[in-house]
Protein backbone atom coordinates (compact mmCIF):
# COMPACT_ATOMS: atom_id res chain seq x y z
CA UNK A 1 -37.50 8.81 144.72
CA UNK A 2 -38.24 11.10 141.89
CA UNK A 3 -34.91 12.37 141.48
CA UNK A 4 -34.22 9.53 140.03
CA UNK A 5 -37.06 8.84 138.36
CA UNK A 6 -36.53 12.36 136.83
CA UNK A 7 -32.58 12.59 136.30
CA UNK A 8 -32.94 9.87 134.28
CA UNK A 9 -35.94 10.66 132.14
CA UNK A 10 -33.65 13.31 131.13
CA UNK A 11 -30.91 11.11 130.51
CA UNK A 12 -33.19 9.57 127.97
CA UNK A 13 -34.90 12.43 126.45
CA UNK A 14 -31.39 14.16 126.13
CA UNK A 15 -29.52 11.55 124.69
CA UNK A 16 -32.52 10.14 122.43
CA UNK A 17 -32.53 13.95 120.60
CA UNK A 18 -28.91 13.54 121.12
CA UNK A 19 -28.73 10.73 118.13
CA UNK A 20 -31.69 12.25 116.30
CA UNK A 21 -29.91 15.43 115.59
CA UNK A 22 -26.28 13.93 115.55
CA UNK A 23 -26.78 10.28 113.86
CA UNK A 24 -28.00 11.69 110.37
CA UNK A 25 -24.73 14.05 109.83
CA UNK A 26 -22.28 11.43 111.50
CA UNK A 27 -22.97 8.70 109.04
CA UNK A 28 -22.15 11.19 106.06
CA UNK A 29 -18.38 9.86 106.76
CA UNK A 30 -16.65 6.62 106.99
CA UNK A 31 -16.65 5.53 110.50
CA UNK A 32 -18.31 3.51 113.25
CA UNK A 33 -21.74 5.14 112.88
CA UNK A 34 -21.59 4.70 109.24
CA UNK A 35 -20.36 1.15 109.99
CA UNK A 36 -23.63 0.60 112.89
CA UNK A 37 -26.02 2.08 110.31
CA UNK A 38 -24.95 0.02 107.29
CA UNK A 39 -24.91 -3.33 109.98
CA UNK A 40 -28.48 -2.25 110.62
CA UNK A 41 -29.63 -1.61 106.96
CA UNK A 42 -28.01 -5.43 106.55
CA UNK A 43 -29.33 -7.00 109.17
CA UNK A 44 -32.92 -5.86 108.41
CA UNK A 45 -32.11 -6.90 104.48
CA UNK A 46 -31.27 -10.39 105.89
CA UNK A 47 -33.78 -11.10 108.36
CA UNK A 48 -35.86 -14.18 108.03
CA UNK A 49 -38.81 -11.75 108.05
CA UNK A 50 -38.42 -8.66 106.49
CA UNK A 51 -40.24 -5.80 108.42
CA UNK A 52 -43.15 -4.25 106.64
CA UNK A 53 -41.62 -0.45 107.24
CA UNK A 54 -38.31 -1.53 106.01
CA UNK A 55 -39.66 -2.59 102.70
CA UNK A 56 -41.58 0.61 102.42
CA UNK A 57 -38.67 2.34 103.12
CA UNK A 58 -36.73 0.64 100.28
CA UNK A 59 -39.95 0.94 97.94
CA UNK A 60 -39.67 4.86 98.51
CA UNK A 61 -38.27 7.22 95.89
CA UNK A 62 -35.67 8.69 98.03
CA UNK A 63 -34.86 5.30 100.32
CA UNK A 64 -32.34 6.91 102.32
CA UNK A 65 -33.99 9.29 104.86
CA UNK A 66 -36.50 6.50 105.79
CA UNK A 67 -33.80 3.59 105.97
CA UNK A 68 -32.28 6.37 108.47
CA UNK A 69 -35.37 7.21 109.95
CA UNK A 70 -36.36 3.13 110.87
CA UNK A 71 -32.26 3.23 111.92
CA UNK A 72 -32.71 6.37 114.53
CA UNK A 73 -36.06 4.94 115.80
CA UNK A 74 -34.30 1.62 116.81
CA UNK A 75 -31.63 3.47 118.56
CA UNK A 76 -34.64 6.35 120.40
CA UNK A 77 -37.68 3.94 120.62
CA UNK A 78 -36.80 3.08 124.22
CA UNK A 79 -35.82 4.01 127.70
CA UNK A 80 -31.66 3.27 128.41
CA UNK A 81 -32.00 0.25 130.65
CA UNK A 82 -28.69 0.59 132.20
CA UNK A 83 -25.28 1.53 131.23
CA UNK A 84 -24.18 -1.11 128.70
CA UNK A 85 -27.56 -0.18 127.17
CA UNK A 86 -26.68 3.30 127.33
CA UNK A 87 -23.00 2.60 125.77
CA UNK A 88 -23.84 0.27 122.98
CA UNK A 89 -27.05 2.08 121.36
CA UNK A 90 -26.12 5.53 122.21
CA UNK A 91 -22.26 6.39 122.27
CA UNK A 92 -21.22 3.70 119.26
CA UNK A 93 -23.72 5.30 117.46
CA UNK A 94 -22.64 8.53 118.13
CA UNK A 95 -18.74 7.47 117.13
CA UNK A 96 -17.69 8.22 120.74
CA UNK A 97 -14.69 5.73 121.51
CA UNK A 98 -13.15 4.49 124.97
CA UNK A 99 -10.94 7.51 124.62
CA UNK A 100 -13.47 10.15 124.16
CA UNK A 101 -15.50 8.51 127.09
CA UNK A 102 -14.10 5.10 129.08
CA UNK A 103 -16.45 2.25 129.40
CA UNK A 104 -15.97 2.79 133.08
CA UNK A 105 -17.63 6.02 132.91
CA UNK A 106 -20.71 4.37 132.21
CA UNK A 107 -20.16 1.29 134.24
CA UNK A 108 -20.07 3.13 137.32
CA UNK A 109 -24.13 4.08 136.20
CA UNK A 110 -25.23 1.00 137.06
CA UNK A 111 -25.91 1.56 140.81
CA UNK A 112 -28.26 4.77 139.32
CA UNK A 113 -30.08 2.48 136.78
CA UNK A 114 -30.57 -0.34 139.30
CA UNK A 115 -31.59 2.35 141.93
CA UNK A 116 -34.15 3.72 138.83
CA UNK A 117 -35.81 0.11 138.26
CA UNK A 118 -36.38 -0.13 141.94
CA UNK A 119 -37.95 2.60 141.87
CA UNK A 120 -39.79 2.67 138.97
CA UNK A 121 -40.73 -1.17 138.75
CA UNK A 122 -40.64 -2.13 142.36
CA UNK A 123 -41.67 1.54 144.08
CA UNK A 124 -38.39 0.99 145.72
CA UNK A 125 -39.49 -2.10 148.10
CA UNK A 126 -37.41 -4.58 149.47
CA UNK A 127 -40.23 -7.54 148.92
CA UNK A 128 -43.00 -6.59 147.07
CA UNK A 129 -44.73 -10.28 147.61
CA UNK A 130 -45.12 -9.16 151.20
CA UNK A 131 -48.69 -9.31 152.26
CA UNK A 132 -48.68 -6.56 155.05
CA UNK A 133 -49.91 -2.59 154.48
CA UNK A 134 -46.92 -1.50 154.43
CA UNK A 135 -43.68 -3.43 152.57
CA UNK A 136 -40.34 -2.05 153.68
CA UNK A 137 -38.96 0.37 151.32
CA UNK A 138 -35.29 0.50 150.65
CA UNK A 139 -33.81 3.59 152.63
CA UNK A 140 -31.92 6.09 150.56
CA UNK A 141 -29.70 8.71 151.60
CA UNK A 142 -29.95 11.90 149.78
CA UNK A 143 -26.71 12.56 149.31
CA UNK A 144 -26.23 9.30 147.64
CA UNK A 145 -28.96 10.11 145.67
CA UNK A 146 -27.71 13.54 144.26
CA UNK A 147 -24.37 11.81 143.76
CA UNK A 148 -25.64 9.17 141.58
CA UNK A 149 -28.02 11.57 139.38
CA UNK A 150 -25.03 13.98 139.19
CA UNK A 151 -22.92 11.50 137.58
CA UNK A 152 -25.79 10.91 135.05
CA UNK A 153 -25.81 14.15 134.23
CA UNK A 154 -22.39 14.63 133.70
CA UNK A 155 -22.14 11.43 131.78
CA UNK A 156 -25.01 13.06 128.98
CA UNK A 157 -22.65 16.27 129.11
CA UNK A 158 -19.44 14.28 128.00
CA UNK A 159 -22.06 12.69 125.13
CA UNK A 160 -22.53 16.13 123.85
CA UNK A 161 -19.37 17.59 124.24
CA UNK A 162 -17.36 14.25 122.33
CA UNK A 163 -20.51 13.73 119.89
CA UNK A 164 -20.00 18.02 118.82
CA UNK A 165 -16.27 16.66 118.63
CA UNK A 166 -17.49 14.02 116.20
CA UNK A 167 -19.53 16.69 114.51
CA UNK A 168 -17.23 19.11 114.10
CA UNK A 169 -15.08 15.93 112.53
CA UNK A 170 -17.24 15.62 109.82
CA UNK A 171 -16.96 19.46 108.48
């Protein structure tokens, strides 16, 4: 159904320019996304193979914006894939705690992202190995779909509104 398909290509292009905008001023003070981006900046340092970009970026006179750069790319390189996906690259490095925004919150997106692989990955059959024309499709009801997109949306609204609360931390 492309409501789905769509709500949640937003809920990736919002919250991906979400940490490219946010990320770089949020690490400026002692915290959790100072904390992720140092663990990152370590754990690239101490990989059995160091990755080609990373020692550019260290070989660079002004290392920082491109260790930062290779940081934000690992968070924004790739779709949300469901909701603990969506928690741990997105909202801890964005500082948002359970408080700001309960893990429940984004629990309770799972039934959207499951509903958005079906459809994207599996056109939304029940058996794709079926060898008939026409493979049943899973029946949606278009109230359930609006409710589950709406929730996405208003989970990416709580993301801005506690990661300007962040922001606004940092001033």
């Amino acid at each position: 159904m492309p409501p789905i398909v769509f709500t949640s290509a937003g809920v990736d292009a919002s919250v991906q320019a979400l940490i490219e905008h946010a990320v770089p001023e949020l690490i400026t003070r002692p915290g959790t996304p100072r904390d992720k981006y140092e663990t990152f900046v370590e754990e690239q340092a101490r990989a059995p193979k160091v990755e080609d970009s990373f020692l550019a970026a260290l070989k660079s006179q002004d290392p920082r914006p491109e260790l930062l750069s290779l940081y934000v790319q690992s968070k924004t390189k790739a779709s949300f894939q469901g909701s603990g996906d969506l928690r741990t690259r997105a909202a801890s490095s964005l500082g948002i705690t359970n408080q700001q925004v309960p893990k429940g919150r984004f629990t309770s997106l799972d039934v959207f992202f499951t509903a958005r692989n079906d459809v994207a990955h599996r056109l939304d059959m029940d058996d794709v190995t079926r060898a008939d024309a026409a493979p049943p499709r899973k029946p949606r009801v278009q109230e359930e779909v609006r409710s589950m997109c709406d929730e996405a949306v208003l989970l990416v609204r709580d993301l801005i509104k506690e990661t300007a609360v962040n922001l606004a931390a940092c001033r």
